[in-house]
Every structure is written in structure tokens, then in C-alpha cells.
Protein backbone atom coordinates (compact mmCIF):
# COMPACT_ATOMS: atom_id res chain seq x y z
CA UNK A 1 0.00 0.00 0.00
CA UNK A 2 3.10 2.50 0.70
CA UNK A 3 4.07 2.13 -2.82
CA UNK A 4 0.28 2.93 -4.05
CA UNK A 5 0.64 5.94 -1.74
CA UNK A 6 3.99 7.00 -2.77
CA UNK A 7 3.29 6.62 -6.64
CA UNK A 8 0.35 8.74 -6.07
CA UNK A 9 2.46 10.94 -4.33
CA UNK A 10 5.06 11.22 -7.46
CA UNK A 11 1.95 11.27 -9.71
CA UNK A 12 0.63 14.55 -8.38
CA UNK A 13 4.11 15.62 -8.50
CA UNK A 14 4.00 15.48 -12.52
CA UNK A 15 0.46 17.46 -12.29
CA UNK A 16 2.03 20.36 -10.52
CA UNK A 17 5.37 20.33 -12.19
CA UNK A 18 2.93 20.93 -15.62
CA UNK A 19 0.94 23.33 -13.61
CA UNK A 20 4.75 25.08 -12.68
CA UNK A 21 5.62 25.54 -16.42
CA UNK A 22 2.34 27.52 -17.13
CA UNK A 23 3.08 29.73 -14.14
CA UNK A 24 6.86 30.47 -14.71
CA UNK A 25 5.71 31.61 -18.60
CA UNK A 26 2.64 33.20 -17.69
CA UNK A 27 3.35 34.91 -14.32
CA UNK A 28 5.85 37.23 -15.99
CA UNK A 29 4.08 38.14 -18.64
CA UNK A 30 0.96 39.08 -16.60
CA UNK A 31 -1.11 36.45 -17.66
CA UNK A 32 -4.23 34.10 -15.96
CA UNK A 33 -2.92 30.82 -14.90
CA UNK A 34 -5.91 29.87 -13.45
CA UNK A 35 -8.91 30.31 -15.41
CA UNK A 36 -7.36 30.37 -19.16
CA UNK A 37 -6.96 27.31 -21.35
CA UNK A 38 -3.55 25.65 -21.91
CA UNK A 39 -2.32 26.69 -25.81
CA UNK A 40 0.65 26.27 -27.16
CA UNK A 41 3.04 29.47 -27.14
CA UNK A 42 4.32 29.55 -30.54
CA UNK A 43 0.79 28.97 -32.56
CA UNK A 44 -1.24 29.65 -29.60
CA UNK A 45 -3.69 26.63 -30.42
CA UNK A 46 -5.77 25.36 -27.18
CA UNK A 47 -4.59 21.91 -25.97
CA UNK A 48 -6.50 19.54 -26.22
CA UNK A 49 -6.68 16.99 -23.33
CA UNK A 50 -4.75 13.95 -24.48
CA UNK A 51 -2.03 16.88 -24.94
CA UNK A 52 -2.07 18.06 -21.39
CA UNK A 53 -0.71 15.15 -19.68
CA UNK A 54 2.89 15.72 -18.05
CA UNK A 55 5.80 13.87 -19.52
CA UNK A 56 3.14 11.18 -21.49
CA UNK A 57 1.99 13.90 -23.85
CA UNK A 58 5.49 14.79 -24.77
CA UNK A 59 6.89 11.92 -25.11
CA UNK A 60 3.67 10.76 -27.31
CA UNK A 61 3.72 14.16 -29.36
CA UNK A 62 7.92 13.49 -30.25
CA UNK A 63 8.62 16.64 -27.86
CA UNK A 64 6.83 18.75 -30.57
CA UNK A 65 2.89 20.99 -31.00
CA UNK A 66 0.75 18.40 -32.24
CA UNK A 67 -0.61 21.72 -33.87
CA UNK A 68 2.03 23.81 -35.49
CA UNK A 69 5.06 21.01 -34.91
CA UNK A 70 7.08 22.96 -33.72
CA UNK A 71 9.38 21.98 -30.58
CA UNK A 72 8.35 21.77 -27.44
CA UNK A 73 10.97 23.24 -24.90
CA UNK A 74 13.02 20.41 -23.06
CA UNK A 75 12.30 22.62 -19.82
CA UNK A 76 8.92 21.75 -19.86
CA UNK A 77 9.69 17.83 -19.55
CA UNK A 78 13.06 18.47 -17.23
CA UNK A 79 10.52 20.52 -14.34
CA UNK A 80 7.76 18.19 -14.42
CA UNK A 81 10.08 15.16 -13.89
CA UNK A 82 11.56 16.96 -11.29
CA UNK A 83 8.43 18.03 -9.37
CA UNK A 84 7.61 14.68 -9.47
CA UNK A 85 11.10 13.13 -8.33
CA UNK A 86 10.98 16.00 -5.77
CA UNK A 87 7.75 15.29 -4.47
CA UNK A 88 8.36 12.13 -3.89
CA UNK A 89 11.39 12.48 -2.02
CA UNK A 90 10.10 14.42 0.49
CA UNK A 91 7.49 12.38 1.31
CA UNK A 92 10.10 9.49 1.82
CA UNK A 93 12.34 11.77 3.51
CA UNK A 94 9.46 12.38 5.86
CA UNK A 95 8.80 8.25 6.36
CA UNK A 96 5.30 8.98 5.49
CA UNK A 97 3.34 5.58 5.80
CA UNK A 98 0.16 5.19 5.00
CA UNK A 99 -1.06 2.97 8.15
CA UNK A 100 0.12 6.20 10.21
CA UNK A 101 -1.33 8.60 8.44
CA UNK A 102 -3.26 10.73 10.31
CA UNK A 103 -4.75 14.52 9.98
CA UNK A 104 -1.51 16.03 12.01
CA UNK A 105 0.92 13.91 9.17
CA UNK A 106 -1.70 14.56 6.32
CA UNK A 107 -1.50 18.82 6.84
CA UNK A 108 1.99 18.51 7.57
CA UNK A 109 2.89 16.82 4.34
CA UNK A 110 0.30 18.70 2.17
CA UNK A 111 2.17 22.10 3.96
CA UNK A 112 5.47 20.95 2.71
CA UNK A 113 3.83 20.11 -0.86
CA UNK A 114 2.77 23.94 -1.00
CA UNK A 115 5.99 25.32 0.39
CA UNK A 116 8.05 23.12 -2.44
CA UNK A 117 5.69 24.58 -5.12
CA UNK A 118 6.27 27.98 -4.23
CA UNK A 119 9.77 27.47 -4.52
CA UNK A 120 8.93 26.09 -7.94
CA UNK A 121 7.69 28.63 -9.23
CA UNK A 122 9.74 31.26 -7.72
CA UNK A 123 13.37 29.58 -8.63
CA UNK A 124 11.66 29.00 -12.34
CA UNK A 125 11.04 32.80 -12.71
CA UNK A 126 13.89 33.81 -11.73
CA UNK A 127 15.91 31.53 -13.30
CA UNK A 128 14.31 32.70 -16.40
CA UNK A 129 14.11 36.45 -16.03
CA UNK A 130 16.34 37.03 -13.06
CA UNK A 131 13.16 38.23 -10.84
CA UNK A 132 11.39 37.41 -8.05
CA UNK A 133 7.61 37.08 -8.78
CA UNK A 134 6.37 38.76 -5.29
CA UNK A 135 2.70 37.57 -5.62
CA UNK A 136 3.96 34.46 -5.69
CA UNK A 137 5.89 34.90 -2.53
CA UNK A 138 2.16 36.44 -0.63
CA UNK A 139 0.44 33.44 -1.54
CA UNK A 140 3.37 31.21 0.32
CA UNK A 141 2.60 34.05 3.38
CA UNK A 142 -0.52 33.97 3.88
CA UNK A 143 -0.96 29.95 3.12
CA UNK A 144 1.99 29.67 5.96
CA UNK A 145 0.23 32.25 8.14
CA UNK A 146 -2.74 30.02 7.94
CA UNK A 147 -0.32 26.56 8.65
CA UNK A 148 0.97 28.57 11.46
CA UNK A 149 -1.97 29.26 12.93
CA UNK A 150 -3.14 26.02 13.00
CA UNK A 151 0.40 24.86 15.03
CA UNK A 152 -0.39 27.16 17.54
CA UNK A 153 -3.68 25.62 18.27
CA UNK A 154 -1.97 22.25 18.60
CA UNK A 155 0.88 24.35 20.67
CA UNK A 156 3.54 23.01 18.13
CA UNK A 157 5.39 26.83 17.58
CA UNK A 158 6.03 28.93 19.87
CA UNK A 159 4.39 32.53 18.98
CA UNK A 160 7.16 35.08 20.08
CA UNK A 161 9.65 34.07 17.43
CA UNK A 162 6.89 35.06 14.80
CA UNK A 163 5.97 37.96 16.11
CA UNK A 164 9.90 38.93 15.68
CA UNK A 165 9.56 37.17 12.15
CA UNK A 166 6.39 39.82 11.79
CA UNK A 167 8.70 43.01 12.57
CA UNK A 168 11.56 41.73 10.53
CA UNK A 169 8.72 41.68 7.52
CA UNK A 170 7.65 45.68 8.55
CA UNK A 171 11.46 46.59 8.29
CA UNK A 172 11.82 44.52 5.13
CA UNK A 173 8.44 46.54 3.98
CA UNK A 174 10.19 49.87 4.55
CA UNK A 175 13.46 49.28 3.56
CA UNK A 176 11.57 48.10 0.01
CA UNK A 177 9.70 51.15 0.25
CA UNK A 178 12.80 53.04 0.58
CA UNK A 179 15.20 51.73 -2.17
CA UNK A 180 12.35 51.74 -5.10
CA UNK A 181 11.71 55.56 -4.85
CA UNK A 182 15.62 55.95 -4.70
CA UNK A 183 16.95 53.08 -7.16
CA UNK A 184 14.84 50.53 -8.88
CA UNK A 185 17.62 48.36 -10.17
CA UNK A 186 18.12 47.32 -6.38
CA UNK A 187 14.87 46.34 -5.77
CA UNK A 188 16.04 42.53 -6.70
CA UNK A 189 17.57 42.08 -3.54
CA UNK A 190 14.89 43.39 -1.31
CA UNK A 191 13.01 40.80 -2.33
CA UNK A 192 15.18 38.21 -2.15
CA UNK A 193 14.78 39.25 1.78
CA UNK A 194 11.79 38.94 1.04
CA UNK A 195 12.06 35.74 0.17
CA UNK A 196 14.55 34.51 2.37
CA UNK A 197 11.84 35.60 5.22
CA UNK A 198 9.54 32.97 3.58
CA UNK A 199 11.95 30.63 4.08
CA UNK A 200 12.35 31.62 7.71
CA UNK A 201 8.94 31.19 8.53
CA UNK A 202 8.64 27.86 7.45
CA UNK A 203 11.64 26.31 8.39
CA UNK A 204 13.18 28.63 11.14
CA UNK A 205 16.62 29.95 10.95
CA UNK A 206 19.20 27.17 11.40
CA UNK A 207 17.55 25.85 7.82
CA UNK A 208 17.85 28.77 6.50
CA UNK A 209 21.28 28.97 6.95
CA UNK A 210 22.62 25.98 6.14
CA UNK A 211 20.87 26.78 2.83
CA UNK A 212 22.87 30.12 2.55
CA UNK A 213 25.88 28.27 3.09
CA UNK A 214 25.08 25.68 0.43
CA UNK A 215 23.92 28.34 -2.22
CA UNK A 216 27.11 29.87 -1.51
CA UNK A 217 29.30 27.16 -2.09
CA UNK A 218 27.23 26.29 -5.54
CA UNK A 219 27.04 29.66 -6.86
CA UNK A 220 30.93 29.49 -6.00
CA UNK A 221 31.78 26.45 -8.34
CA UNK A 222 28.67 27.83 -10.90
CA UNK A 223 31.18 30.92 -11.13
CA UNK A 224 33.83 29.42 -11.67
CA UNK A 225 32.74 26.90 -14.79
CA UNK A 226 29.86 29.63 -16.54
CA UNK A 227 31.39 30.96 -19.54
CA UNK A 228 29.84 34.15 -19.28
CA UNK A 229 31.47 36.17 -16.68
CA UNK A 230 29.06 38.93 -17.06
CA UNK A 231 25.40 37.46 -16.76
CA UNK A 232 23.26 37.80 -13.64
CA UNK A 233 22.98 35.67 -11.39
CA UNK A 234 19.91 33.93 -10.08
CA UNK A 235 20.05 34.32 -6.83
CA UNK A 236 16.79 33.14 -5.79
CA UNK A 237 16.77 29.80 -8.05
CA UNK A 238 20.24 28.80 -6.51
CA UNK A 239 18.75 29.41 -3.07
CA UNK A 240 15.90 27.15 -4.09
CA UNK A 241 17.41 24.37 -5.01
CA UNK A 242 19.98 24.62 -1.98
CA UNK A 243 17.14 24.64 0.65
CA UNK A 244 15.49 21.65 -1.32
CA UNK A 245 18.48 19.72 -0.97
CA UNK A 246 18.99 20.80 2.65
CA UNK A 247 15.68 19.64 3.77
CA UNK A 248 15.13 16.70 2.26
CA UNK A 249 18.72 15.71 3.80
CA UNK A 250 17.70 16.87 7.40
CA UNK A 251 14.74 15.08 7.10
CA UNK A 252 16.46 11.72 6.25
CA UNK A 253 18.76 12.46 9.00
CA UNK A 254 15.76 13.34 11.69
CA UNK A 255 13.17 10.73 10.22
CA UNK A 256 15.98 7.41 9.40
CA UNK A 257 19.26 7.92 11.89
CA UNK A 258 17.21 9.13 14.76
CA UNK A 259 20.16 12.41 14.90
């Protein structure tokens, strides 16, 4: 029954790593990704619903439009597979069973599931255009507002630290505030505080910066490698996949070596 569970698990992962791709294109250019139809980008045809299954659908289709024929972006398959890998790895790295499932585990996983897909989306934007999609970051607030809430009923959290976590956001607010009436092109890295608060909330600090230290340490050897000394780096995406990584491995550690 685990593996049932945990190919369900991967499964959904797929689903959201599709539903990723439609954000990280449409997000930026200030388009619905909730309400309008999937189409294809170069011939803008709707998609039709044997061509909106992840990774199936382009491996059927030859990686091309079924429409237009022309190529389908290997991104599209690369996140999806990964959504899916990732998704199921944190459910393992959290020993989720299914005969000890109940609602504490269920919220708890489905929490983590939210938090990854904000990172998702986030580290796909900016990888992309080099920006942080702030709407993107609310909805992870107030969804983890709402998570947090529902800790303190259990007493889980202790409510001072967020109520420092709550000032640091006011000061983060202002200094925003501040830099885009003096210099736009520095507004980037407000909101990767912005960001980096997000992961705060969720995780606390000690996560946080271990995955600083990590997206360090890659951004380091990504330096040193990239031929082009002079492109942008994305800070956010690196960060991303740093705290993924960190996670998963402290919850392996927690969940199967009792440390």
C-alpha cells in the first residue's frame, strides 16, 4: 500500500510540475494561470486533453505541437520530472506511511507540498528572467500564516519568534519602500529578503542557513565553470534548489538515523 501511496504521491508531483511551467511563462508576462486554457506558445492553439498530460503527452507528441510542430521546450519535460522526483522524495524523507497517516501527518505533508511549489515557481522565474515574482511569494505568506496558525492551536510553535519574524517583515516593507523611490535596479535584492523571510517562517533559521551556506558554495563552483562572466545571477533559483536539498537531507537524517 506505501508504494500505491507513494506513486500517487510522485503522480501529483508530474500534475504540478505541468501546472509550474504555465506559471513560470505566464506569471511574468501578466497572464491568468488559473482560469485560461492551456495553448501552445508559438501557434497559440488550445490543448486539447490527451495533450495536457505531463511527460506522457510529450513523449507521445515526439517533444513537438501536435498543432504547429514545432518543438516543445526540453524545460517543460526536465521541471515536471523533477516536481515529481521531488515530491516524492520528500514524502520518503518524511517516512510517510500510509497505516500512520493521520490529519496532524496529512496537513503537515500537504504544507510541505505547497511550500516546495512555491519554490517552484519562484526559482523558475527567476531563473528565467532574473526576478522574483512577489505575488507568488504572498500566496506562500498567507498559506503559511494560515499553517501557522493552526500549530499554535496544537501548541507546536512557539508565537514570540513570529511575532519577531512579523517586525523583521515591517522593516523589510520599509526598507523596500525606501530603495524603489531611490533606485529601482536594487529592488532585486529586497526581495530576495523577502524571500529569504519565507523561508524563515517555514523552516526557522538554522535551515535557512545551512541553505545560505550551500547556495554559496554552488554559486561558487557555478562561477567558476559559466562561460559568461558577465550574466546575472539567479540568486533566488540557486537558493531554491539549496534549501530543497537541505531539507530533504535533514529530514532523512531526523526521520531514518534518529540524529
Amino acid at each position: 500500500m506505501n508504494v500505491i501511496l507513494y506513486l500517487i504521491i510522485f503522480v501529483t508531483g508530474l500534475f504540478f510540475g505541468s501546472f509550474f511551467t504555465l506559471a513560470v511563462y505566464r506569471l511574468p508576462r501578466k497572464e491568468d494561470i488559473l482560469i485560461k486554457h492551456s495553448y501552445c506558445p508559438n501557434c497559440n492553439h488550445k490543448l486539447g486533453f490527451f495533450d495536457l498530460f505531463p511527460v506522457f503527452s510529450f513523449l507521445f507528441l515526439g517533444g513537438k505541437c501536435r498543432y504547429c510542430g514545432n518543438k516543445i521546450r526540453p524545460r517543460y519535460l526536465i521541471l515536471e520530472v523533477c516536481a515529481g522526483i521531488t515530491f516524492l522524495l520528500i514524502a520518503f524523507s518524511m517516512k510517510i506511511n500510509i497505516y500512520k497517516i493521520d490529519l496532524n501527518v496529512a496537513i503537515n505533508l500537504i504544507s510541505n507540498l505547497i511550500y516546495i511549489s512555491i519554490l517552484f515557481i519562484v526559482a523558475g522565474i527567476d531563473k528565467e528572467e532574473i526576478k522574483i515574482q512577489k505575488n507568488v511569494i504572498v500566496v506562500g505568506y498567507i498559506l503559511e500564516i494560515i499553517y501557522i496558525i493552526y500549530q499554535c492551536t496544537l501548541g507546536n510553535v512557539n508565537v514570540y519568534q513570529y511575532v519577531i519574524y512579523l517586525l523583521l517583515l515591517i522593516i523589510i516593507l520599509v526598507l523596500d519602500n525606501i530603495i524603489l523611490k531611490i533606485n529601482m535596479n536594487n529592488k532585486y535584492y529586497t526581495d530576495i529578503l523577502y524571500f529569504s523571510l519565507y523561508i524563515i517562517l517555514f523552516l526557522g533559521s538554522t535551515i535557512y542557513i545551512l541553505s545560505v551556506i550551500a547556495t554559496l558554495i554552488l554559486i561558487a563552483i557555478y562561477l567558476i565553470i559559466r562561460k559568461n562572466k558577465n550574466k546575472n545571477i539567479s540568486i533566488a533559483y540557486f537558493l531554491s534548489i539549496c534549501n530543497l536539498i537541505v531539507i530533504m537531507t535533514c529530514n532523512f537524517l531526523i526521520n531514518y538515523y534518529k540524529i
